[in-house]
N, C-alpha and C. Protein backbone atom coordinates (compact mmCIF):
# COMPACT_ATOMS: atom_id res chain seq x y z
N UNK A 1 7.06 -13.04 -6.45
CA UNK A 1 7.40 -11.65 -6.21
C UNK A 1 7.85 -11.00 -7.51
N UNK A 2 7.60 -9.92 -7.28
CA UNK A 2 7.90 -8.87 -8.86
C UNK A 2 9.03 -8.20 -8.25
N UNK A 3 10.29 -8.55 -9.37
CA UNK A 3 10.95 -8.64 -9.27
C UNK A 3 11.89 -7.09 -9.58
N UNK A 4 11.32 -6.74 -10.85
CA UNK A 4 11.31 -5.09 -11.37
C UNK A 4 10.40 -4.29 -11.29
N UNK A 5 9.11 -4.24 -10.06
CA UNK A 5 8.42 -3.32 -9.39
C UNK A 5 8.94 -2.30 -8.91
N UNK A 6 8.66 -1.23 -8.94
CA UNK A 6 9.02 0.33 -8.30
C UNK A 6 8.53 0.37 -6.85
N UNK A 7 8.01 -0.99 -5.95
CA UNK A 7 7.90 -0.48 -4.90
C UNK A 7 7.56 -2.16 -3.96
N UNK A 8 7.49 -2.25 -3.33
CA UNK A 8 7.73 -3.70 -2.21
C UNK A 8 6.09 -3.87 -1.47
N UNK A 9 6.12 -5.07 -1.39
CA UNK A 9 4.69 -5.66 -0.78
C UNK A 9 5.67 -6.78 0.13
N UNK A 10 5.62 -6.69 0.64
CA UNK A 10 6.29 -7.52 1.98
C UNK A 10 5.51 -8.71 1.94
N UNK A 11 6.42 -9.99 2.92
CA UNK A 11 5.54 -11.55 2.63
C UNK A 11 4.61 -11.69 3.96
N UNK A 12 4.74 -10.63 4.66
CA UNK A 12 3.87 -10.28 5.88
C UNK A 12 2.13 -9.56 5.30
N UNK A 13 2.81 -8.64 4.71
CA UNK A 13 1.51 -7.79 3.88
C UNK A 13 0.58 -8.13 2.74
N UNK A 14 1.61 -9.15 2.04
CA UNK A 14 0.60 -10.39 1.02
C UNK A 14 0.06 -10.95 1.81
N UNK A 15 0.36 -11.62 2.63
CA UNK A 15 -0.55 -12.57 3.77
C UNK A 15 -1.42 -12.10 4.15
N UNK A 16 -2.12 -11.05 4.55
CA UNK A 16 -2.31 -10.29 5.32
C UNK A 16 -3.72 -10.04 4.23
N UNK A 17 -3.49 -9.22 2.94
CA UNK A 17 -4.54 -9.34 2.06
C UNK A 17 -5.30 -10.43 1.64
N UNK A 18 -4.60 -11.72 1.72
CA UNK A 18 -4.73 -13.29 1.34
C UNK A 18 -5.95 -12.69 2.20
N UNK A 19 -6.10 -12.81 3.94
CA UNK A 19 -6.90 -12.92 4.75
C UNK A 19 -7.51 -12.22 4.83
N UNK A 20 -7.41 -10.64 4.30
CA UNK A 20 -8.71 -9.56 3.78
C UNK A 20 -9.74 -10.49 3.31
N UNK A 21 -8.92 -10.65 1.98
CA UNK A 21 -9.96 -11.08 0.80
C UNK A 21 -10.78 -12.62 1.10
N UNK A 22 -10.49 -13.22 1.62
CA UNK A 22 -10.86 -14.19 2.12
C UNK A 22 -11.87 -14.28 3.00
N UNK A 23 -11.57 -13.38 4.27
CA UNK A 23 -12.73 -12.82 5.06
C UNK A 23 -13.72 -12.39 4.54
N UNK A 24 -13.65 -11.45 3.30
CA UNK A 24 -14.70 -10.44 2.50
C UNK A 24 -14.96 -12.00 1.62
N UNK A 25 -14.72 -12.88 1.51
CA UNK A 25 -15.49 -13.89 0.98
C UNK A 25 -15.30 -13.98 -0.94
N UNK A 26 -14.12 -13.06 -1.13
CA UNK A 26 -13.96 -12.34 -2.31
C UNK A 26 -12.49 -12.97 -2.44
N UNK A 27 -11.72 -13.81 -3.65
CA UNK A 27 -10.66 -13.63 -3.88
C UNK A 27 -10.01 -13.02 -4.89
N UNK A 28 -11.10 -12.62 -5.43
CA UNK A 28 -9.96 -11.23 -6.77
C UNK A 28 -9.79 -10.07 -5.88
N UNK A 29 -10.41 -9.72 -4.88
CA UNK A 29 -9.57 -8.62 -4.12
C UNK A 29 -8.53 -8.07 -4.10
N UNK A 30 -8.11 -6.82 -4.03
CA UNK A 30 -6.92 -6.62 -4.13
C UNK A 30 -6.57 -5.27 -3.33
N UNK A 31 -5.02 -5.38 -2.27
CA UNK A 31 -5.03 -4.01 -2.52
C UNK A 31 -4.20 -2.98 -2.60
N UNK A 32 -5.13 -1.71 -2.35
CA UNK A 32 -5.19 -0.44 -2.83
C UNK A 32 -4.35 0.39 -2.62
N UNK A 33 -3.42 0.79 -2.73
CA UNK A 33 -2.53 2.15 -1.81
C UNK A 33 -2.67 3.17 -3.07
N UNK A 34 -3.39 4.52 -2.16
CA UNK A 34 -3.83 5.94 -3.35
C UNK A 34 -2.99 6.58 -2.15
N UNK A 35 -2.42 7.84 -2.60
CA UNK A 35 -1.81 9.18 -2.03
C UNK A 35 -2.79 9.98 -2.47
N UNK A 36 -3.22 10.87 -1.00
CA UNK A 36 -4.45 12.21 -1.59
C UNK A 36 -3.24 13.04 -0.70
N UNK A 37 -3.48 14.72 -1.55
CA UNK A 37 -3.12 15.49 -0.83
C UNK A 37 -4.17 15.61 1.06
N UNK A 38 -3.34 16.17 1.70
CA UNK A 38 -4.28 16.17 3.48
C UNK A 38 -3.09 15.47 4.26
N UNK A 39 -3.97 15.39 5.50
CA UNK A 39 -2.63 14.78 6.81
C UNK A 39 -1.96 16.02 7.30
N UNK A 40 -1.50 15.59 8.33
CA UNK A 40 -0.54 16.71 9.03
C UNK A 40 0.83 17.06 8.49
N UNK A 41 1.13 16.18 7.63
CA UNK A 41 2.42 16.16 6.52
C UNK A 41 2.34 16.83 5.20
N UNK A 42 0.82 16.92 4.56
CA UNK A 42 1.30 17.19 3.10
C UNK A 42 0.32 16.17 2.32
N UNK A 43 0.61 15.09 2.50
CA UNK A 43 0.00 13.58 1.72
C UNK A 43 -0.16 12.97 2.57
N UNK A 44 -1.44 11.92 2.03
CA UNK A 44 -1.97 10.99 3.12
C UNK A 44 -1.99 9.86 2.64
N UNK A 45 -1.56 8.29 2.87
CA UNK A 45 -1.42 7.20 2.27
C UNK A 45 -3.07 6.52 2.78
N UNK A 46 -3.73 5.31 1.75
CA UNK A 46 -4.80 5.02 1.78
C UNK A 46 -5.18 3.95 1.16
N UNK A 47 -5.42 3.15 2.30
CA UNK A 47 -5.41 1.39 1.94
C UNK A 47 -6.78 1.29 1.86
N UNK A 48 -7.26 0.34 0.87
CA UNK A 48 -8.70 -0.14 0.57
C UNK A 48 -8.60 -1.53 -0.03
N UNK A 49 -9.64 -2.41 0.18
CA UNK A 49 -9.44 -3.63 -0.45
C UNK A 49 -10.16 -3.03 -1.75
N UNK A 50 -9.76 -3.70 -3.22
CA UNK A 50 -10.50 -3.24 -4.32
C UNK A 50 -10.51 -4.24 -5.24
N UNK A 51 -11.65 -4.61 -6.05
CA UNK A 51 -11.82 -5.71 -7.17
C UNK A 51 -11.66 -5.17 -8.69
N UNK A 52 -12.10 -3.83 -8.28
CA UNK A 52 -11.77 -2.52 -9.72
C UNK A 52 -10.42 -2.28 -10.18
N UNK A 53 -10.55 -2.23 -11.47
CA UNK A 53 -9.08 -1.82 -11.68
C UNK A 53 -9.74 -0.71 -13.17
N UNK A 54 -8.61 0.74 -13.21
CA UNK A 54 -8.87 1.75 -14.10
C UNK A 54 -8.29 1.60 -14.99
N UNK A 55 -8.39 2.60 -16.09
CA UNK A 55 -6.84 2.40 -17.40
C UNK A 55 -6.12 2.96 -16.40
N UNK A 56 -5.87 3.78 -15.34
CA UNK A 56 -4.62 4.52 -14.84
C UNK A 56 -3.96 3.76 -13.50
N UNK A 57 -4.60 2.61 -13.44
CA UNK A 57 -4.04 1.38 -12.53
C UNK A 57 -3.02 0.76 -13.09
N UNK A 58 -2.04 0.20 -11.98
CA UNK A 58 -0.82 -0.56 -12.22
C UNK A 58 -1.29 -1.53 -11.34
N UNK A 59 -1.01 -2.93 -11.96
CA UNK A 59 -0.82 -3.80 -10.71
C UNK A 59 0.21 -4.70 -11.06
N UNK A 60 0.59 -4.93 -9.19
CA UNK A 60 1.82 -5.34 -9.25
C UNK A 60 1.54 -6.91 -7.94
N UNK A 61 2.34 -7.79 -8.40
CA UNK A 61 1.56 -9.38 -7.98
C UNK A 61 3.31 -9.53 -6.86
N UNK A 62 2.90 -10.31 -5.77
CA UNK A 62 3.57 -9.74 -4.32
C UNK A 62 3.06 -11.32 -3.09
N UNK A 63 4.39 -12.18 -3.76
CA UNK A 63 3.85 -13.72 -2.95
C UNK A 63 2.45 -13.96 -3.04
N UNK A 64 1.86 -13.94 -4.61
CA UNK A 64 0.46 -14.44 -4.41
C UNK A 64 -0.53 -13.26 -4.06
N UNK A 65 0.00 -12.23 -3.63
CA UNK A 65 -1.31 -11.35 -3.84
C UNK A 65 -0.79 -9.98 -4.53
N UNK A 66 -2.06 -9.00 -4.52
CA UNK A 66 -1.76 -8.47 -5.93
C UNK A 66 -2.12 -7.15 -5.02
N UNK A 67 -1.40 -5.52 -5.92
CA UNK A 67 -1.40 -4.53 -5.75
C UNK A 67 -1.63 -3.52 -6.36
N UNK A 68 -2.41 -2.93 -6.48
CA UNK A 68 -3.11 -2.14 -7.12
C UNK A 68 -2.64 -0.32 -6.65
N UNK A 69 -1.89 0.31 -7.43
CA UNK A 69 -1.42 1.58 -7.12
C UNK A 69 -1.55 2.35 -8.54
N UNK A 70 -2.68 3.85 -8.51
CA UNK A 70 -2.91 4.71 -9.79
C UNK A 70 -1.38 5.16 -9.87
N UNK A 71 -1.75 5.53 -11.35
CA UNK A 71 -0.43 5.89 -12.11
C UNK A 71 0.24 7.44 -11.12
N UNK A 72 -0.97 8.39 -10.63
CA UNK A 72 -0.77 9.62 -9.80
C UNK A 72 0.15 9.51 -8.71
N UNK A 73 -0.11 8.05 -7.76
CA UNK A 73 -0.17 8.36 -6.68
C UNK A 73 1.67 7.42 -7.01
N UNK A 74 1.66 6.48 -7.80
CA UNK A 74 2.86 6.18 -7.96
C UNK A 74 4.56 7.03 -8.21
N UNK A 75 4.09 7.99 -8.64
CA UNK A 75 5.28 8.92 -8.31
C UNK A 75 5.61 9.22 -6.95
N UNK A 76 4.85 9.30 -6.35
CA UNK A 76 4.90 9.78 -4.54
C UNK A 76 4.96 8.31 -3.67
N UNK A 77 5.19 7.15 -4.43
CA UNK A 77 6.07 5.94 -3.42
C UNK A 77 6.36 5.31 -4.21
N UNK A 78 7.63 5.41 -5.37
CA UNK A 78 8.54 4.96 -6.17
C UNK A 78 9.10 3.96 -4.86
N UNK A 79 10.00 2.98 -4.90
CA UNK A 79 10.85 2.81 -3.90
C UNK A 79 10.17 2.41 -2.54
N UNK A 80 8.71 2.87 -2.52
CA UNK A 80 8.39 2.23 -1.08
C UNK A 80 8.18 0.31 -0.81
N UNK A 81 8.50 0.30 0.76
CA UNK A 81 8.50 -0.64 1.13
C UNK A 81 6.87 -0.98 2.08
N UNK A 82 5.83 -1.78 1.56
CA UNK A 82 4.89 -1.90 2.25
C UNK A 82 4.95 -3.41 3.11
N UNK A 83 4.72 -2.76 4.68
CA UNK A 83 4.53 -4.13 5.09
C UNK A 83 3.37 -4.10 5.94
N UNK A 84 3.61 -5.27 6.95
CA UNK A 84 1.85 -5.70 7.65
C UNK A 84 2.66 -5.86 9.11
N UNK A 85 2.32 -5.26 10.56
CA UNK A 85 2.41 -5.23 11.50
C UNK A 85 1.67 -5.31 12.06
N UNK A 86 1.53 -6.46 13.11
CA UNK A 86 0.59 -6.78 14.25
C UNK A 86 1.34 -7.14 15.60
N UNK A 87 1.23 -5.58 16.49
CA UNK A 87 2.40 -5.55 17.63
C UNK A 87 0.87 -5.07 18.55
N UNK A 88 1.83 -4.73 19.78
CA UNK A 88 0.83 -4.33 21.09
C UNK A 88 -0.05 -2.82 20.74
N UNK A 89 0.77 -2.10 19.93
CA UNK A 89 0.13 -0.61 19.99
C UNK A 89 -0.88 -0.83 18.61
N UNK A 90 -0.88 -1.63 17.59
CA UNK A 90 -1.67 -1.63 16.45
C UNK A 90 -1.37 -2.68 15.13
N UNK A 91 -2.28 -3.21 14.69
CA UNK A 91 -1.96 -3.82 13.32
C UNK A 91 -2.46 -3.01 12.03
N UNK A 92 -1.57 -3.04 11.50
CA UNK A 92 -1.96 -2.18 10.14
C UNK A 92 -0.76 -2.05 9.04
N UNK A 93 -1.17 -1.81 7.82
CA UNK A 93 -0.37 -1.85 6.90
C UNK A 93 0.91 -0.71 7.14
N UNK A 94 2.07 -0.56 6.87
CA UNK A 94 3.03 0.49 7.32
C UNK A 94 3.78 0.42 5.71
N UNK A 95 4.06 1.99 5.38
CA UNK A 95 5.14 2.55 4.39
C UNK A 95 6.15 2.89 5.08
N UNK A 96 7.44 2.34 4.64
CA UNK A 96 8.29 2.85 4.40
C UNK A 96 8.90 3.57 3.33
N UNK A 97 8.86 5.13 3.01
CA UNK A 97 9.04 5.79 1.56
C UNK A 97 10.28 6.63 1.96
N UNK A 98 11.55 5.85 1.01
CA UNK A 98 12.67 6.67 1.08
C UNK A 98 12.54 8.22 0.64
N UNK A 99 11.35 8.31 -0.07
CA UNK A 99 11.28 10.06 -0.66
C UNK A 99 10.50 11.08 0.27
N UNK A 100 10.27 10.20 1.25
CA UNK A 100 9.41 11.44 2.29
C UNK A 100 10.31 11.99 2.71
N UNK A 101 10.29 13.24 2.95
CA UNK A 101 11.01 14.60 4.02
C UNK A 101 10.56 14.44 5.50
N UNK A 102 9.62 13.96 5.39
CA UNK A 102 9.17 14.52 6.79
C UNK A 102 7.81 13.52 6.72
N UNK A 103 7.65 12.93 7.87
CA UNK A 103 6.40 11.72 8.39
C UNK A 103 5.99 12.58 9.72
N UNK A 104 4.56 12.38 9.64
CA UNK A 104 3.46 12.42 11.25
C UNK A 104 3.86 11.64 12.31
N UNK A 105 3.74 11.43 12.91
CA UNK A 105 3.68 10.52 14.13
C UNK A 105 3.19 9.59 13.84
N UNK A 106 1.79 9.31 13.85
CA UNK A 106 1.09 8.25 13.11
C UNK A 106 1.35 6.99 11.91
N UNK A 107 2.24 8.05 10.85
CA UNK A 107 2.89 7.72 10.20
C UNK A 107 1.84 7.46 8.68
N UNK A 108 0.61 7.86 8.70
CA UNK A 108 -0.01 7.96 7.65
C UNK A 108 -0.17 8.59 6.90
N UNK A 109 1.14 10.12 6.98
CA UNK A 109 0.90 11.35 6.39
C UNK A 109 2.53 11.56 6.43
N UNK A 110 2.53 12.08 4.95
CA UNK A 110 3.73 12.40 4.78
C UNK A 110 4.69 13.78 3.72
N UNK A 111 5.65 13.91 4.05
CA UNK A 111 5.80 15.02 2.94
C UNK A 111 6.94 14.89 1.81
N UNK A 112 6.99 15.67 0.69
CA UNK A 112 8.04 15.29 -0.58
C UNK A 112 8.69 16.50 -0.39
């Protein structure tokens, strides 16, 4: 785990990519969280598995798997906490971002 990262990959959510990338038959996989403006909030968070990395990529390594967040979208989840939930209503990656004002319902859209 990275220890002086600006933002959390949970040991639920490394796991979780382990078995992306694995499935996709790919282990440099990695992934993705971009913020686009959109959503019912303002900003929209946006997971992708990715093998690319830009000059304006950071990556950050998270129990063995690795995270990939542009330099843009990193101001808008300083501090976040990413984890991996698999309950009755849905499995999917979840932010927790102490800097949002205001979250959707959904919880994939958010505001600063």
């Amino acid at each position: 785990m990275v220890s002086n990262a600006p933002l959390v990959l949970t040991a639920a959510a490394a796991a979780r990519v382990k078995v992306l990338a694995q499935e996709e038959g790919n282990p440099a996989l990695m992934l993705r969280l971009a913020v686009t403006g959109g959503g019912c909030s303002g900003f929209s968070y946006n997971f992708s598995m990715d093998s690319d990395v830009t000059t304006d990529d950071r990556i950050y390594e998270f129990h063995g798997s690795k995270l990939i967040v542009d330099e843009a979208s990193m101001d808008l989840v300083k501090g976040c906490q990413i984890d991996y939930v698999d309950d009755l209503m849905a499995s999917s990656f979840r932010i927790s971002n102490p800097n949002a004002t205001a979250t959707c319902g959904c919880g994939t859209s958010f505001a600063i």
